[in-house]
Structure formats: C-alpha cells, structure tokens
C-alpha atoms as a PDB file:
ATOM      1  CA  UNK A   1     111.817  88.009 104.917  1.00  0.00           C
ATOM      2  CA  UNK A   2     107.859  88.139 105.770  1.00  0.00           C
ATOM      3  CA  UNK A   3     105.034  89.929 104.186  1.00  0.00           C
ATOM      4  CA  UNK A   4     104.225  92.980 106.253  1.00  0.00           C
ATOM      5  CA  UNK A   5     103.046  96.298 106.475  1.00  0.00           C
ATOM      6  CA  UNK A   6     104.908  99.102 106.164  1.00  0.00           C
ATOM      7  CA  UNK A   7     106.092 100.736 109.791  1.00  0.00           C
ATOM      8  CA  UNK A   8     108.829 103.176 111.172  1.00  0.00           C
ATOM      9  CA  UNK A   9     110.627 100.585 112.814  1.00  0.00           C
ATOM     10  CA  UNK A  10     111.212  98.730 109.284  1.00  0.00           C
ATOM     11  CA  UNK A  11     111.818 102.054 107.666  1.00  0.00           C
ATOM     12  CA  UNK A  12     114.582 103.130 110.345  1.00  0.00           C
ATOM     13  CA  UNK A  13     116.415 100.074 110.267  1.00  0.00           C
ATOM     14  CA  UNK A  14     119.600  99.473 108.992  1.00  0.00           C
ATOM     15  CA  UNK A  15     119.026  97.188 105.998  1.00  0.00           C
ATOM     16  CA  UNK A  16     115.998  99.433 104.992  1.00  0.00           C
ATOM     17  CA  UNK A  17     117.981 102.710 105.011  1.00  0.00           C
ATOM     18  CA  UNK A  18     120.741 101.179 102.850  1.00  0.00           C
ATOM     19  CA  UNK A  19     118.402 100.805 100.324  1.00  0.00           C
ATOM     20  CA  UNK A  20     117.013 104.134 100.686  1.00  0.00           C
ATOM     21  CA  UNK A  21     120.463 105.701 100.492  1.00  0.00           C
ATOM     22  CA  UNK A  22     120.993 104.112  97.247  1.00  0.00           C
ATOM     23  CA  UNK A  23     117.400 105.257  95.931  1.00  0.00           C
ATOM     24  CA  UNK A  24     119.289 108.559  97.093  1.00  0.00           C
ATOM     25  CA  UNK A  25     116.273 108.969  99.544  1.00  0.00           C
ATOM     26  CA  UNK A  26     117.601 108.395 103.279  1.00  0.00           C
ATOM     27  CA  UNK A  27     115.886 109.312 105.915  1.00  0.00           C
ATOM     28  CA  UNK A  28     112.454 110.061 104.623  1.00  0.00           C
ATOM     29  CA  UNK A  29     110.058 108.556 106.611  1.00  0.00           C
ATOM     30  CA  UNK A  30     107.597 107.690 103.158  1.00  0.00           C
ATOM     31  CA  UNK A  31     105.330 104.499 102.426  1.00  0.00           C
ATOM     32  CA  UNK A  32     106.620 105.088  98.759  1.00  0.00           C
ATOM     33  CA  UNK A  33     110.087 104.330  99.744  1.00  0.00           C
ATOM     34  CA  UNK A  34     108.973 101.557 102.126  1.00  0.00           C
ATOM     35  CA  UNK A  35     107.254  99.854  98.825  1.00  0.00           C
ATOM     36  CA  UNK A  36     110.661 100.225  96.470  1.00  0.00           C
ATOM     37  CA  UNK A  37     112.989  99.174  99.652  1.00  0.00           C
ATOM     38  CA  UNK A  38     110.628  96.819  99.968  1.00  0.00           C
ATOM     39  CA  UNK A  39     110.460  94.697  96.752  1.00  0.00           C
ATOM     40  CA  UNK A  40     114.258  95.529  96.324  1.00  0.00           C
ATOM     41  CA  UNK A  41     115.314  93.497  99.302  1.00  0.00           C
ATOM     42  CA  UNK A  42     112.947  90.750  99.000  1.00  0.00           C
ATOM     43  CA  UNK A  43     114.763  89.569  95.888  1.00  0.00           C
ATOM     44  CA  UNK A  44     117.838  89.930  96.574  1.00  0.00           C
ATOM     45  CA  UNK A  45     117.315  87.861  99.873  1.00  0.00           C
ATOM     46  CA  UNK A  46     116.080  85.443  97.766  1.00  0.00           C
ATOM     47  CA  UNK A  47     118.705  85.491  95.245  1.00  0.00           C
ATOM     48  CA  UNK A  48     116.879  87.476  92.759  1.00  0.00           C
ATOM     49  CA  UNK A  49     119.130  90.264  91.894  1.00  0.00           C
ATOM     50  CA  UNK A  50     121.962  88.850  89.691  1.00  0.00           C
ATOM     51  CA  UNK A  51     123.037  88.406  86.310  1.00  0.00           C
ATOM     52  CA  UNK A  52     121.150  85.686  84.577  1.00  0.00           C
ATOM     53  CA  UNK A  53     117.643  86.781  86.337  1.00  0.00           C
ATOM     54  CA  UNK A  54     114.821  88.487  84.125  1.00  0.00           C
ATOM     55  CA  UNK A  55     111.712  90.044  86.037  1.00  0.00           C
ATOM     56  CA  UNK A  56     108.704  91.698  84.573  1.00  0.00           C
ATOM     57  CA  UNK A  57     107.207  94.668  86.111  1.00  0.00           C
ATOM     58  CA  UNK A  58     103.640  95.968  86.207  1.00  0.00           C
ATOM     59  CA  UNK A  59     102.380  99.120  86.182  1.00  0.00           C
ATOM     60  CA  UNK A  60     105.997 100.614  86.247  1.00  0.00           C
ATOM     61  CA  UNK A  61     105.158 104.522  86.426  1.00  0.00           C
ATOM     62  CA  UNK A  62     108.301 107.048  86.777  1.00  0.00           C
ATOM     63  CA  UNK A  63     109.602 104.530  89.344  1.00  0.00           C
ATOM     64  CA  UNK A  64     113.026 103.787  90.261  1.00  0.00           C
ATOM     65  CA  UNK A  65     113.334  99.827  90.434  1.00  0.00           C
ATOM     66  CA  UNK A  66     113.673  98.829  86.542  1.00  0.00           C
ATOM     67  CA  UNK A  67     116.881 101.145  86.614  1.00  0.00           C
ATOM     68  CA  UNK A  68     117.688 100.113  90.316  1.00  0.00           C
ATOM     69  CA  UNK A  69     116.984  95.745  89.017  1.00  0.00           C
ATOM     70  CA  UNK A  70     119.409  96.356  85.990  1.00  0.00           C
ATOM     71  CA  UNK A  71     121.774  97.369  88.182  1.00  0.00           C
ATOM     72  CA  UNK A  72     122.614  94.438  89.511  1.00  0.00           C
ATOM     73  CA  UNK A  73     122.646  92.760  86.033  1.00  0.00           C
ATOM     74  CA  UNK A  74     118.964  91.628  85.945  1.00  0.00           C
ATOM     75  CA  UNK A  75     117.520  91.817  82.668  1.00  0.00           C
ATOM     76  CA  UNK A  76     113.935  93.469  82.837  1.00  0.00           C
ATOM     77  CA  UNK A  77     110.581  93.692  80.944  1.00  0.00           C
ATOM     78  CA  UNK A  78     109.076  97.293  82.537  1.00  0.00           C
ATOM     79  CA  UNK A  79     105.274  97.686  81.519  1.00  0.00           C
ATOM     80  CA  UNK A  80     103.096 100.169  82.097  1.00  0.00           C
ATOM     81  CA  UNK A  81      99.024 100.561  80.705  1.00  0.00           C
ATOM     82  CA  UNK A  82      98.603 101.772  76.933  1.00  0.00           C
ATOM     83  CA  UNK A  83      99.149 105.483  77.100  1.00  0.00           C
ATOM     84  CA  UNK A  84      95.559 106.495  75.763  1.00  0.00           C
ATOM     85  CA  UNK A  85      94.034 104.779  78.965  1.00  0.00           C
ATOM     86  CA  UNK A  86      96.610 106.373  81.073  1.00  0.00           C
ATOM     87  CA  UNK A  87      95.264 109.403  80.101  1.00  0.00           C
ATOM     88  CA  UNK A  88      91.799 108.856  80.449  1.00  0.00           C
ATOM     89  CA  UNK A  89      92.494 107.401  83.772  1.00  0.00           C
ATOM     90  CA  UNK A  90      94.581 110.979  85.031  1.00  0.00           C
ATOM     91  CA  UNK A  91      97.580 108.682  85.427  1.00  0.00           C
ATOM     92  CA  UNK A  92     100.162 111.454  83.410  1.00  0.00           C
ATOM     93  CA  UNK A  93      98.845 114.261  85.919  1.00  0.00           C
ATOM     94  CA  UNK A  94     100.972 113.254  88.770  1.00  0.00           C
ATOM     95  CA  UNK A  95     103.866 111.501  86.536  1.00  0.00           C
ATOM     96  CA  UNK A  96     102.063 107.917  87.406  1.00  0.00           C
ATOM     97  CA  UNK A  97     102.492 106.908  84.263  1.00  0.00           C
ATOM     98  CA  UNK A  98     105.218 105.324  81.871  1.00  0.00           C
ATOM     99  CA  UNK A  99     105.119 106.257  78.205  1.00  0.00           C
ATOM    100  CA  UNK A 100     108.454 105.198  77.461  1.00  0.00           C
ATOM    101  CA  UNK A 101     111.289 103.670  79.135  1.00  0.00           C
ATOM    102  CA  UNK A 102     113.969 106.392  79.373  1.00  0.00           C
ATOM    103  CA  UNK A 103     112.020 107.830  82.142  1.00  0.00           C
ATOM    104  CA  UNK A 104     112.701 104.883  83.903  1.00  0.00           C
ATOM    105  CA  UNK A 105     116.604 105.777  84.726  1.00  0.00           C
ATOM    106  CA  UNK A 106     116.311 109.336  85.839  1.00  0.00           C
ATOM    107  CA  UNK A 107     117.483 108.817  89.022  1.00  0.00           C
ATOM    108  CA  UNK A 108     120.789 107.031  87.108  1.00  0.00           C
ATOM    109  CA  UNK A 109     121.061 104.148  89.538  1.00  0.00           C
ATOM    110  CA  UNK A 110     122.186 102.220  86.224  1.00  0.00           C
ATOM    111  CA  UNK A 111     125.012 102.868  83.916  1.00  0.00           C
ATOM    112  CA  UNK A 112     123.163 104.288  80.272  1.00  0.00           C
ATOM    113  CA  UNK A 113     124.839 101.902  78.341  1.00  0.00           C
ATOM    114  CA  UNK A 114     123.922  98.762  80.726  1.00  0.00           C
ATOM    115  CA  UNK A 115     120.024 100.176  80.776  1.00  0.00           C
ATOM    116  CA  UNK A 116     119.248 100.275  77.312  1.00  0.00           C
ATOM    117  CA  UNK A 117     121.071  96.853  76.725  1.00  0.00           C
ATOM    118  CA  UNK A 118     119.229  95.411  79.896  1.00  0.00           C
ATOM    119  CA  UNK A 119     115.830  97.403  80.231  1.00  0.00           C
ATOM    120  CA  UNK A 120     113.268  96.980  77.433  1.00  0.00           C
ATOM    121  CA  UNK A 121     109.540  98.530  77.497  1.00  0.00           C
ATOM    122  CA  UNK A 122     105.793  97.365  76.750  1.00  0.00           C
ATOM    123  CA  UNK A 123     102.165  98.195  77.595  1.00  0.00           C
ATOM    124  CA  UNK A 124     100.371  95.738  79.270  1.00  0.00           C
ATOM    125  CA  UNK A 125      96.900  95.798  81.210  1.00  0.00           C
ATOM    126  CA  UNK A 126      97.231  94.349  84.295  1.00  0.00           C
ATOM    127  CA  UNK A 127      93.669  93.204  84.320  1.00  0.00           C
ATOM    128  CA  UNK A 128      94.227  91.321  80.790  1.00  0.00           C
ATOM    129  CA  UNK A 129      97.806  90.170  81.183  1.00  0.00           C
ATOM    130  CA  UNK A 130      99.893  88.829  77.467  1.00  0.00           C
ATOM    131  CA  UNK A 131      99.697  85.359  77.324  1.00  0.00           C
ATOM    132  CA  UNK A 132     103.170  85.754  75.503  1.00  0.00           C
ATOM    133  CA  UNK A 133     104.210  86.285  79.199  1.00  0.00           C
ATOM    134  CA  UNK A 134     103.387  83.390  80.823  1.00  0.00           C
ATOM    135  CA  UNK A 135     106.303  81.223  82.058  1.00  0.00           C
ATOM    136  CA  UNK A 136     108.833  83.603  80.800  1.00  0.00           C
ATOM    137  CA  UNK A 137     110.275  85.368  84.271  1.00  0.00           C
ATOM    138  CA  UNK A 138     112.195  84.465  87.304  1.00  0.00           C
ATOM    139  CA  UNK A 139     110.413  87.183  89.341  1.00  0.00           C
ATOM    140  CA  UNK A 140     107.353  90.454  88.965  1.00  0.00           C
ATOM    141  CA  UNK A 141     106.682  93.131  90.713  1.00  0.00           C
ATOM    142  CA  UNK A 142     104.477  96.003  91.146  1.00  0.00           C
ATOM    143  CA  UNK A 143     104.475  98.745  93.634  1.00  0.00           C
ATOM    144  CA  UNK A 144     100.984 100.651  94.978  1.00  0.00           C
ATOM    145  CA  UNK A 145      99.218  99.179  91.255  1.00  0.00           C
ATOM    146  CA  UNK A 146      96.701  96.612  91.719  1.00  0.00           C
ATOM    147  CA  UNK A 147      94.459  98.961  93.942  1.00  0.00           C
ATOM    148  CA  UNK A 148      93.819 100.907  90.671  1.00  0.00           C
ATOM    149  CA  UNK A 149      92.234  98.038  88.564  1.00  0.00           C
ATOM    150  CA  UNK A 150      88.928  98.873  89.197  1.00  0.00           C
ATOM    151  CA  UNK A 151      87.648  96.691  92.453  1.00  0.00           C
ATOM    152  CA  UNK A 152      88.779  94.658  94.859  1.00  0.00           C
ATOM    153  CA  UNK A 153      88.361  91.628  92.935  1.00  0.00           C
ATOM    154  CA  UNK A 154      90.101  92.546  89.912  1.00  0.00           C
ATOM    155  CA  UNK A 155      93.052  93.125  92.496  1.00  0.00           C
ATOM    156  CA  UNK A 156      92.923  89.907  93.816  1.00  0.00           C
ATOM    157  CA  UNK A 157      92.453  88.172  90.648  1.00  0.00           C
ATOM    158  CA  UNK A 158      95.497  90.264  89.044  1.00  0.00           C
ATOM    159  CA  UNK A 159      98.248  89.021  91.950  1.00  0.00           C
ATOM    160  CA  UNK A 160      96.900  85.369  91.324  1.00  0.00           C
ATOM    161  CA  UNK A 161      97.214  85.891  87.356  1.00  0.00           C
ATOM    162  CA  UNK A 162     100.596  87.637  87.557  1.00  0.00           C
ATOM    163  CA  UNK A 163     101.601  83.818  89.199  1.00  0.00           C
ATOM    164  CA  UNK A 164     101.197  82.637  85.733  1.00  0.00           C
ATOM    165  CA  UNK A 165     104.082  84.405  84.099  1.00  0.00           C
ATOM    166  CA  UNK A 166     106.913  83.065  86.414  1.00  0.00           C
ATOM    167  CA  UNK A 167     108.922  80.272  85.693  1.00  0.00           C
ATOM    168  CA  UNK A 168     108.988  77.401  88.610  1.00  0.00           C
ATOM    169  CA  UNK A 169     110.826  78.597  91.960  1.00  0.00           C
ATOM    170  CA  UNK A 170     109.746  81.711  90.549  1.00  0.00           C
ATOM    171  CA  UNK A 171     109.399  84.900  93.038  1.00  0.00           C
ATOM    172  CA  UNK A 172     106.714  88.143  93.115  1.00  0.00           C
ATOM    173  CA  UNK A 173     106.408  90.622  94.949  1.00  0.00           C
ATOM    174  CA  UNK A 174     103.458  93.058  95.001  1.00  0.00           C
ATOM    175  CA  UNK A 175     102.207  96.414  97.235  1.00  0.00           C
ATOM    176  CA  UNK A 176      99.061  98.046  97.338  1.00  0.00           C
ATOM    177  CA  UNK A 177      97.147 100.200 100.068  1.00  0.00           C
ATOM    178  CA  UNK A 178      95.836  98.752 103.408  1.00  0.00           C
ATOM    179  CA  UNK A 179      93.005 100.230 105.299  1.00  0.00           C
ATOM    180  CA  UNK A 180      94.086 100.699 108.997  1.00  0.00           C
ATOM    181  CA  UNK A 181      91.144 101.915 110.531  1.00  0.00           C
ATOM    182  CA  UNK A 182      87.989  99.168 109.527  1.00  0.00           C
ATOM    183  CA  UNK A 183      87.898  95.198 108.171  1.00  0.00           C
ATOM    184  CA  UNK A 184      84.031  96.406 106.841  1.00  0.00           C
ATOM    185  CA  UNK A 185      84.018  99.499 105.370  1.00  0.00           C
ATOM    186  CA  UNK A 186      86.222 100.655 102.758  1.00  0.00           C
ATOM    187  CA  UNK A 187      86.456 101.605  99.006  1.00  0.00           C
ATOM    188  CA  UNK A 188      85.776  98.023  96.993  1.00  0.00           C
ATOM    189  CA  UNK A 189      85.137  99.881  93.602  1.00  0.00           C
ATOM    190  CA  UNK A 190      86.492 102.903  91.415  1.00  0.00           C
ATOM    191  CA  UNK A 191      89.661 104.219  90.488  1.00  0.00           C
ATOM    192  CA  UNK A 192      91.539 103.215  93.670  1.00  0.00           C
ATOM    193  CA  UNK A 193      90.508 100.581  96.443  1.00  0.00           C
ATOM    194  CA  UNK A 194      91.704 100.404  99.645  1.00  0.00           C
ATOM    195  CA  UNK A 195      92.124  96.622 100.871  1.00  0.00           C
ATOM    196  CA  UNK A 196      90.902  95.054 104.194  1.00  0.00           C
ATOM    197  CA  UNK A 197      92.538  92.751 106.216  1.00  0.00           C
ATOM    198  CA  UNK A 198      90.146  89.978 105.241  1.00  0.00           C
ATOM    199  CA  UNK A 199      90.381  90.748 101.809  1.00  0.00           C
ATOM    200  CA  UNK A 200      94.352  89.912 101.908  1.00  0.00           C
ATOM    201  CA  UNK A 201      93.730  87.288 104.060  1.00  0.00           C
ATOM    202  CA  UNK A 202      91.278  85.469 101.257  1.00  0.00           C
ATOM    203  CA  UNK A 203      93.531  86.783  98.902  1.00  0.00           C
ATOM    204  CA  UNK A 204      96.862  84.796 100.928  1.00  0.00           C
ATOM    205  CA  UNK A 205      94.028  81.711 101.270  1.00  0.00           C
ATOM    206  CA  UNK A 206      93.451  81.269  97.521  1.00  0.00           C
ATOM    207  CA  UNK A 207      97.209  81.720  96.450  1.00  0.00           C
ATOM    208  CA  UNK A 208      97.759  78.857  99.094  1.00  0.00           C
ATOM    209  CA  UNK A 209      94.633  76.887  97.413  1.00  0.00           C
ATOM    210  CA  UNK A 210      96.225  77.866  93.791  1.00  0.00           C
ATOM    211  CA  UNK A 211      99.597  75.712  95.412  1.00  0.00           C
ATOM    212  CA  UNK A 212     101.962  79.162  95.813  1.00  0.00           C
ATOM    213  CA  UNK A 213     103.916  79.318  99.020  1.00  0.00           C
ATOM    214  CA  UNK A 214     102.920  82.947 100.611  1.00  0.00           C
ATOM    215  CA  UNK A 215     106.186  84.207 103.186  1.00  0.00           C
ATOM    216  CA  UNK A 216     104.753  84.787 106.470  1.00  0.00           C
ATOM    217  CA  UNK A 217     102.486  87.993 106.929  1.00  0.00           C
ATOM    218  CA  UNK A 218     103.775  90.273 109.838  1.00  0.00           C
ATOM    219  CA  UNK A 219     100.257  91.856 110.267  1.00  0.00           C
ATOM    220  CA  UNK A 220     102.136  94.423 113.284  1.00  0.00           C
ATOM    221  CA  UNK A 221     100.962  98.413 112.065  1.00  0.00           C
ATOM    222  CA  UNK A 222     104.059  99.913 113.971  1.00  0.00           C
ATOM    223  CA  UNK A 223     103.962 101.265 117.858  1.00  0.00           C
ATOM    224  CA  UNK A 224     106.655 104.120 117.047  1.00  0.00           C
ATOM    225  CA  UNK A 225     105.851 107.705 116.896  1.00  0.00           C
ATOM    226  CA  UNK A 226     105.806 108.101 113.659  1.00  0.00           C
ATOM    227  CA  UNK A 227     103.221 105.279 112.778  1.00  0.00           C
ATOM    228  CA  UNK A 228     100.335 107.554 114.785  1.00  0.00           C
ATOM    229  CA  UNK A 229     100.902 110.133 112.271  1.00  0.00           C
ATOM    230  CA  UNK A 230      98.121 110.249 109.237  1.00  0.00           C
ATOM    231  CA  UNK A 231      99.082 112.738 106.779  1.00  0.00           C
ATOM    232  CA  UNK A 232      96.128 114.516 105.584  1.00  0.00           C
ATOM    233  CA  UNK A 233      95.136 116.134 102.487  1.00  0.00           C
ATOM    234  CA  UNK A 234      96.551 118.294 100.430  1.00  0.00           C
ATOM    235  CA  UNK A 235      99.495 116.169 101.990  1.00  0.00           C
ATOM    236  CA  UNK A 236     103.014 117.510 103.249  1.00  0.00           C
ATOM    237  CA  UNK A 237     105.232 114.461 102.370  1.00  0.00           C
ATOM    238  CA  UNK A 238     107.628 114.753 104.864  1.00  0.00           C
ATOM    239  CA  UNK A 239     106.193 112.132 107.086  1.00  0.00           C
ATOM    240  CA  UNK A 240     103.953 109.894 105.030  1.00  0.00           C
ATOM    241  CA  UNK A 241     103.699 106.296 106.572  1.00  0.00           C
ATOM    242  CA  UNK A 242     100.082 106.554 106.802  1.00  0.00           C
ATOM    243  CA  UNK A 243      97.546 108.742 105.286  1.00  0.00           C
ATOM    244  CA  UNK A 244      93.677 109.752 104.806  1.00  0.00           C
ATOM    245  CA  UNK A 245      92.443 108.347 101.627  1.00  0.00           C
ATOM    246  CA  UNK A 246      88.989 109.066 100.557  1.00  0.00           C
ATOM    247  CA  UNK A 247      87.998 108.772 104.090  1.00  0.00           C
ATOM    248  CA  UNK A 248      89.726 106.261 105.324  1.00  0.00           C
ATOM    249  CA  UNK A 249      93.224 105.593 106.963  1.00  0.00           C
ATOM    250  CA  UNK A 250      95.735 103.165 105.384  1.00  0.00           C
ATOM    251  CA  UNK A 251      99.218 102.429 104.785  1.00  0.00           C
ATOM    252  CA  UNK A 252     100.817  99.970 102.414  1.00  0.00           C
ATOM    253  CA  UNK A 253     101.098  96.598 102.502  1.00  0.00           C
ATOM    254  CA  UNK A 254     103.888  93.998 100.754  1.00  0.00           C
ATOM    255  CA  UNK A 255     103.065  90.114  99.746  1.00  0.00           C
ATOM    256  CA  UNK A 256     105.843  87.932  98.507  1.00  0.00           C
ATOM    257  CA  UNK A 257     105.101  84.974  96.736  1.00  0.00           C
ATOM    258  CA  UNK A 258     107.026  81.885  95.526  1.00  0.00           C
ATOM    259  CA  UNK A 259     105.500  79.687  92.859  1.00  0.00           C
ATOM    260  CA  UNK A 260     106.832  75.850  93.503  1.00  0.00           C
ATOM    261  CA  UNK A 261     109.601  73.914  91.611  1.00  0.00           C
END
C-alpha cells in the first residue's frame, strides 16, 4: 500500500468501502472517512491488526479507530492534549477533543467488555511527546492532527519524533491537510497549517536521512467527478473530498512509515 492522497477513485473502491461499511459510513464521499479507512487498512496489510499488537494514538478526538484497533484484539494507548489546552485551543466546540476514553466506542465497533480491558487513555502533547513512550509500540497513528501544532515545522518535527516510540519493524501512519492549489503560498503558522507538496517531500527526505523506510507516495489528486468538487464554507458534508480552508484548497494526505529491524 503507498502513501497517497485522498481521491474518489480510492474512496469508491472495493477494499475502501468495506472499511467504510464497518465504520457504518458507506458511501459518503468524505476526506474524514478516507483518513480512518485509510490508517485502518494500512496496518492490517501490514500485519498490524492482531492480537499481540499495541499501537499508540495521537491526538485521538471522538474518533472511531481506538474502538475499531481493539477490535481486532490490538491493545491500544489513545491520547489526546490535556483538556485545559483543549479548551483554550476551541478543540471541545466541534467534539475534536478526547477527555476521556468512553467516548472513544460510541460507534460500538468493539465489544464493552473487550474495550475497557484493551483500550486505556492519557494526555499527551504531540509537540512534547513522554519519553515513557519511546520504544514501547508496534505501530501510531494520528488522523488530520499534526497540522494543528502550531507551524509547519512543529508538524514535521512531530511525525519524525513519533518514530521514536515504535519498537523495530515498527509501523505509523499519519494524515494531515494538503494544499491542492499552490507549492508557495499557504498557511505555515497558527492554529491549523495547510502542507505543500515540498514540505512533505522534505518531510519524506529527512525520515529517509533519519534511516525510516517511507511506502511509495502516489502524489495522483483524483481525475473523477467528484475530486473537482471543493466544498465551501459553512460546508454541506455530503461531498467533502476537497475543501476551501482559510483560502486555500486542500485535501488530505496519508504517510506510512516503517522504522527498520
């Protein structure tokens, strides 16, 4: 499975809407969905998603894949950023943010009894990650997060950091928010940034340099219908592959990452 960007023809596909159906979304043409099909399926083609596997993920939110991980028997860490920031930050607004982790089953995609025995909690700051962590996992995650860290470099330096925590052979898998429309302009500071093509490309260059093996990046934006389609502020949701954010167009993008034996 490659890196990539997320596009209707990936979206459509069999193997993506299987996942969807059991996120109990099918058929909704979303980025959001894209990023949880996403990470899903590139560990379990790895061999990820199994008893015996523990993975640690970032910046958690109200989303499904702690509940979705346990699942399958994976024992998982779920953090999320010290509530107090959260709220200073507008992250409880919208239900972006995790204060505990029963919010993390609500969809139910995991026996009650098998969460709570499988699924623990923590706050973490992604920029200043626990050295208590490092070494510890077989895989991390975190879907549309490290855009919010406060610039572009703290983004790039938090996916090479989160390397640290994985045990050797070790798999992550991160998404965040691509611009579409420039490789110069964009949003490099603030609450959320919007990444450039050359940005992930430096970003893939130094995890290469650190000695991490990056899977291929399928840099394609889509050709089908529904990848012309920006959704627009206040947005409608129904179709929401690409959008207008703070002036600019982007979509989301997925990096998987294996550290070495």
């Amino acid at each position: 499975m490659k890196s990539q960007l997320c596009t209707q023809e990936k979206l459509a596909s069999r193997l993506y809407q299987d996942w969807a159906a059991f996120f109990g979304t099918p058929n909704h043409m979303h980025r959001k969905i894209w990023e949880w099909v996403f990470a899903a399926e590139a560990l379990r083609c790895n061999g990820f998603l199994q008893p015996g596997q523990e993975g640690l993920g970032f910046a958690v939110g109200s989303e499904p894949l702690a509940s979705a991980f346990a699942s399958k028997g994976v024992k998982i860490l779920a953090t999320d950023l010290d509530t107090g920031e959260a709220v200073e930050k507008g992250w409880l607004i919208n239900n972006e943010h995790a204060e505990n982790k029963a919010s993390l089953n609500e969809r139910k995609l995991c026996n009650e009894a098998e969460f709570n025995r499988l699924v623990s909690f923590e706050f973490a700051d992604m920029n200043n990650i626990p050295s208590a962590y490092e070494g510890r996992f077989d895989f991390n995650w975190s879907s549309c997060a490290f855009e919010h860290l406060g610039s572009i470099q703290h983004g790039l330096d938090f996916v090479r950091n989160s390397m640290k925590v994985l045990k050797p052979g070790g798999l992550a898998v991160h998404t965040t928010e691509f611009n579409v429309c420039s490789d110069d302009d964009t949003i490099e500071e603030g609450p959320t940034v919007i990444f450039r093509r050359k940005d992930i490309q430096l970003l893939i260059d130094q995890l290469t340099d650190d000695g991490y093996k990056v899977a291929d990046m399928d840099w394609n934006m889509g050709t089908s219908p529904l990848d012309y389609h920006v959704d627009l502020p206040p947005y409608k949701q129904h179709v929401h592959l690409k959008l207008q954010l703070q002036g600019y167009t982007t979509t989301s993008i997925g990096l998987i990452i294996r550290k070495p034996y």
